[in-house]
N, C-alpha and C. Protein backbone atom coordinates (compact mmCIF):
# COMPACT_ATOMS: atom_id res chain seq x y z
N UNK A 1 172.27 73.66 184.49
CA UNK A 1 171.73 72.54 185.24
C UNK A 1 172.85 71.51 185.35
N UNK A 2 173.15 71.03 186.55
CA UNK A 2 174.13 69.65 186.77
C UNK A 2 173.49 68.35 186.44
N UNK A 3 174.70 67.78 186.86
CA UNK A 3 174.00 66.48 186.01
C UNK A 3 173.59 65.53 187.28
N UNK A 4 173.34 66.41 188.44
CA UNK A 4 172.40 65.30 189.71
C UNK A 4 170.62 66.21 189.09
N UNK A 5 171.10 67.20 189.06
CA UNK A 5 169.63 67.89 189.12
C UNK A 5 168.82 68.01 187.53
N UNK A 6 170.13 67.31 186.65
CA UNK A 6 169.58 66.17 185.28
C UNK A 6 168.89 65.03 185.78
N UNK A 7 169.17 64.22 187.04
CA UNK A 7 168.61 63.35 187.05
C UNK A 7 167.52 63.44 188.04
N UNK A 8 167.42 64.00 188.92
CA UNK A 8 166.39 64.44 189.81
C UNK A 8 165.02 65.34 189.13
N UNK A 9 165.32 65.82 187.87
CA UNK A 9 164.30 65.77 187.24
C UNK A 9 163.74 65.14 185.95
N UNK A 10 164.31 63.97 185.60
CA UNK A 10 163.85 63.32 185.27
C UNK A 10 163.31 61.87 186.22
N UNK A 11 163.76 62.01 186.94
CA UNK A 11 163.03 60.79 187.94
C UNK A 11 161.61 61.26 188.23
N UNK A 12 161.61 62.82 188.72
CA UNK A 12 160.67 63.19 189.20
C UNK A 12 159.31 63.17 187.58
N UNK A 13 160.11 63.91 186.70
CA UNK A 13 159.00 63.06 185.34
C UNK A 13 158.89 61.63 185.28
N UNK A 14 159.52 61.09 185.60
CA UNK A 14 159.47 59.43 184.97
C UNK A 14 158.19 58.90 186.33
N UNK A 15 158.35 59.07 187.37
CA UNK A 15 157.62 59.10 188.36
C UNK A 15 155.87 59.18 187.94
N UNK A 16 156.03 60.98 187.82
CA UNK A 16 154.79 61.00 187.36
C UNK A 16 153.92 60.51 186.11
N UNK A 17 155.14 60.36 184.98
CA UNK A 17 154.63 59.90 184.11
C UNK A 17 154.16 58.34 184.03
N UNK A 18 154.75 57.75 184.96
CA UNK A 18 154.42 56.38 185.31
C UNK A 18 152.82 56.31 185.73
N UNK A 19 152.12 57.34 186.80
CA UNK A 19 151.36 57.23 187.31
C UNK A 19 149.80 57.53 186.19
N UNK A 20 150.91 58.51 185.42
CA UNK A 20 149.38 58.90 184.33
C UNK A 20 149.77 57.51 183.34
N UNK A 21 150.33 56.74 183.42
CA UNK A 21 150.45 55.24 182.19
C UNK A 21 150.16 54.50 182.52
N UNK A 22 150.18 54.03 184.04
CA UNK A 22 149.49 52.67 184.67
C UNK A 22 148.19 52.50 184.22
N UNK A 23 146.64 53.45 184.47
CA UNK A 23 145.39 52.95 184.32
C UNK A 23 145.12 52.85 182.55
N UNK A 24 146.13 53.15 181.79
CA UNK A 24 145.79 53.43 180.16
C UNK A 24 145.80 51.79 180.36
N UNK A 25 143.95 51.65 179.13
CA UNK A 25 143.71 50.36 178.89
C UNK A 25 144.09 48.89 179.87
N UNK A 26 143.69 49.74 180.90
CA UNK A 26 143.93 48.63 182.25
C UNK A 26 142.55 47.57 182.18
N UNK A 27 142.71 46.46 181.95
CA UNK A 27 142.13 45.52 181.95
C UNK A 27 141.58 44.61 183.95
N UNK A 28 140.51 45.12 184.46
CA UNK A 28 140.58 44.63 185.71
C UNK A 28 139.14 43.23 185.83
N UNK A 29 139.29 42.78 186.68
CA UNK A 29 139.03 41.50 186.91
C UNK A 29 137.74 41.62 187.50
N UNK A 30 137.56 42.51 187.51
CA UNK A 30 135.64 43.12 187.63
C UNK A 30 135.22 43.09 186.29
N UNK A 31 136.41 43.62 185.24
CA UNK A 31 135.59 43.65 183.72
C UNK A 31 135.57 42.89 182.76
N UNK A 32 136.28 41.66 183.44
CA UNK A 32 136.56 40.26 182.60
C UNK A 32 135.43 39.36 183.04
N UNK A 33 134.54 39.52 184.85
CA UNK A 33 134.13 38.88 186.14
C UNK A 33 134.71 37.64 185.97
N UNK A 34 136.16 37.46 186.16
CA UNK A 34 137.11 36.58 186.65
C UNK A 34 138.00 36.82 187.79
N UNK A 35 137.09 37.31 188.76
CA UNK A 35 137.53 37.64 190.05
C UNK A 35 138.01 36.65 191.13
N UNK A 36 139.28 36.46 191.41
CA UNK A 36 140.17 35.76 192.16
C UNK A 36 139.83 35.86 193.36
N UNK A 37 139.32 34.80 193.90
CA UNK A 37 138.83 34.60 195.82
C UNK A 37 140.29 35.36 196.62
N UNK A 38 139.60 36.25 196.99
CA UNK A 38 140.87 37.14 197.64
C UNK A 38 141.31 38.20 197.53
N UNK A 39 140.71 38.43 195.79
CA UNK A 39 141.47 39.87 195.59
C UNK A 39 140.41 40.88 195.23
N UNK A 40 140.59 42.05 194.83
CA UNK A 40 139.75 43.25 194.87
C UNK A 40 138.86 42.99 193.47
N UNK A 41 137.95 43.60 192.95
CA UNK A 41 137.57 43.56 191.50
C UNK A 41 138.52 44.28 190.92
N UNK A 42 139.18 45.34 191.48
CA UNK A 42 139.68 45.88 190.61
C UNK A 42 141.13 45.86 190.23
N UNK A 43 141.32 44.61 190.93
CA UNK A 43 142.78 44.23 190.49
C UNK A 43 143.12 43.86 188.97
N UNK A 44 144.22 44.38 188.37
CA UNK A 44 144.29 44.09 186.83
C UNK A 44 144.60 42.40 186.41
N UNK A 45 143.88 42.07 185.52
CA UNK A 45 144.09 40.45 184.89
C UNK A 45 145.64 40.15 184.88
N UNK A 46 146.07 41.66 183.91
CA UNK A 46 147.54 41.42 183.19
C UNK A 46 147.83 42.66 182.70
N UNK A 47 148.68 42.92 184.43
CA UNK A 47 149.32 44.25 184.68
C UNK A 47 150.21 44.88 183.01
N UNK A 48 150.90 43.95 182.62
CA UNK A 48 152.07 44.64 181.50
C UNK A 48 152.82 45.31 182.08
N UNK A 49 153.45 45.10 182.85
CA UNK A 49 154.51 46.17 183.36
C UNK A 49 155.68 46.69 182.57
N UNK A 50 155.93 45.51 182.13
CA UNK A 50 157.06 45.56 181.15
C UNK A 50 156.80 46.40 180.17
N UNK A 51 155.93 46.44 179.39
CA UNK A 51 155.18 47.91 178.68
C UNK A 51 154.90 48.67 179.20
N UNK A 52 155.09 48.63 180.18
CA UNK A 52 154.12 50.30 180.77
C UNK A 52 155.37 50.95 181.12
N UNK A 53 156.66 50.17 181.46
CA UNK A 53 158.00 50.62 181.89
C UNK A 53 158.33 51.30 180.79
N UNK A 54 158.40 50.75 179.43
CA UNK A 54 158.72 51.00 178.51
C UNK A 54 158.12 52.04 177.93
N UNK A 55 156.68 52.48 177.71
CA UNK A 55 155.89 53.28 177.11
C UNK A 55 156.46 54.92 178.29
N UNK A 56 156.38 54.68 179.57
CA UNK A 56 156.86 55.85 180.47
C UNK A 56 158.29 56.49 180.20
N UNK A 57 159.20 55.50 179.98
CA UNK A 57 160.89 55.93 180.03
C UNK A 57 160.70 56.61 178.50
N UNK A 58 160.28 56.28 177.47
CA UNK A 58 159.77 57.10 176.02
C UNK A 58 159.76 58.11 176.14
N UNK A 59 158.46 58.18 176.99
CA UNK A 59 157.55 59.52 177.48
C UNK A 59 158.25 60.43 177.93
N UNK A 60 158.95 59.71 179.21
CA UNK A 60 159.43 60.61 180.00
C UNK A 60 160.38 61.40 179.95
N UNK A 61 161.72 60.64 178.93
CA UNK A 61 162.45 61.22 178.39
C UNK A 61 162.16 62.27 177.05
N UNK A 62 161.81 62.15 176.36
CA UNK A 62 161.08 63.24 175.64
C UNK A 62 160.42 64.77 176.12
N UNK A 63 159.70 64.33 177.26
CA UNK A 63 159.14 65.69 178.10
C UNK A 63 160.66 66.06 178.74
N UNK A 64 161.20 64.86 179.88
CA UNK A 64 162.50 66.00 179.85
C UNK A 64 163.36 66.20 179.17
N UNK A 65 163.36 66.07 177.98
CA UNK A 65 164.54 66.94 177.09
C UNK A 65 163.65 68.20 176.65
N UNK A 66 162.32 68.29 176.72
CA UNK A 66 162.41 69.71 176.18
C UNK A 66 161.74 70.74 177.41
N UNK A 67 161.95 69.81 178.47
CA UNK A 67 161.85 70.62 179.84
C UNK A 67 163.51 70.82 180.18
N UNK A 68 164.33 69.78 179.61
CA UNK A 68 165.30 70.44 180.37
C UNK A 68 166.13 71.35 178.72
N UNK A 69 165.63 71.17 178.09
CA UNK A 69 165.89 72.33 176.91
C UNK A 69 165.77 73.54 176.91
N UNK A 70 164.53 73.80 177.62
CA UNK A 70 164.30 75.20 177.89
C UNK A 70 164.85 75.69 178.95
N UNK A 71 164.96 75.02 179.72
CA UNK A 71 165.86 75.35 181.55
C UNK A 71 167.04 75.54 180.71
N UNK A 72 168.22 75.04 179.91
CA UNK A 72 169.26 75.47 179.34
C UNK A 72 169.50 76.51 178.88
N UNK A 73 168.47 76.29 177.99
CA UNK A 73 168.46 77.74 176.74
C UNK A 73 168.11 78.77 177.76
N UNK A 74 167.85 78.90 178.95
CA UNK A 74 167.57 80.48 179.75
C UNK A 74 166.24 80.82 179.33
N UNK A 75 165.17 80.39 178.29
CA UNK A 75 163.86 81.00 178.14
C UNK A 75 163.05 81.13 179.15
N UNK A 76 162.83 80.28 180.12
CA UNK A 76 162.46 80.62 181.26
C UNK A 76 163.57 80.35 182.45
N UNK A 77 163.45 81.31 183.35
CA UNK A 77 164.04 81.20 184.83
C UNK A 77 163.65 81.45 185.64
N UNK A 78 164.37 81.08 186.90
CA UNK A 78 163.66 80.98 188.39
C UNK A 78 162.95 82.42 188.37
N UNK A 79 163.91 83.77 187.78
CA UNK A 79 163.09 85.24 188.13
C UNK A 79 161.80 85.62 187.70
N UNK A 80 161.62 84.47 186.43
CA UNK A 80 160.20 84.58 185.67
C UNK A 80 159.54 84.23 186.31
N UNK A 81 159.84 83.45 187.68
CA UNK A 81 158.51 82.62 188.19
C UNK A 81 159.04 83.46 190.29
N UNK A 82 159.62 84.67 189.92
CA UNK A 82 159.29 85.16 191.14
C UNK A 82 158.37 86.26 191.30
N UNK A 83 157.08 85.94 191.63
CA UNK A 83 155.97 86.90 191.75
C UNK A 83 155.99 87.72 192.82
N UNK A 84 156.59 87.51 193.79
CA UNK A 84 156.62 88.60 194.66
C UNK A 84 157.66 89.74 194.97
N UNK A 85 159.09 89.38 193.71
CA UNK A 85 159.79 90.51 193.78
C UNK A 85 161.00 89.96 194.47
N UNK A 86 161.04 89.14 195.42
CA UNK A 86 162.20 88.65 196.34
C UNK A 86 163.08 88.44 196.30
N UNK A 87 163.88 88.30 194.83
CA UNK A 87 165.11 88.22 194.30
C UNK A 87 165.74 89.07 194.06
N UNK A 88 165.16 90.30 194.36
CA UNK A 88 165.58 91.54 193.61
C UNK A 88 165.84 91.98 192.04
């Protein structure tokens, strides 16, 4: 693995892992009913971003080191995941 397609998959984890960390213990303004003339109920009181940045880059790095651990070590490869034969 190079070190663009080191980082192209970890963006692509950090990405998703962002998306499964945003609603953890999301506090919204329907469940406080301190709802701001203007905005949705379900807008959050007090996003934390700054933690949630932090709790994801953790995360994310951890899953890809032992996603990109195993892509190194050869335990799995692209031929393991060719089901129809096409590689020869």
């Amino acid at each position: 693995m190079g070190i663009t397609s080191a980082i192209v998959l970890y963006a692509v984890i950090w990405f998703l892992t962002l998306l499964c960390v945003i609603p953890v213990r999301l506090e919204t303004q329907g469940d406080k009913g301190e709802i701001v003339p203007g905005t949705h109920a379900g807008s959050p009181v007090n996003p934390q971003m700054k933690k949630r940045f932090l709790v994801t880059t953790i995360i994310a790095f951890v899953l890809w080191a032992i996603i990109a651990g195993i892509i190194l070590s050869g335990w799995i490869t692209v031929r393991d995941l060719d089901y129809f034969r096409r590689m020869g």
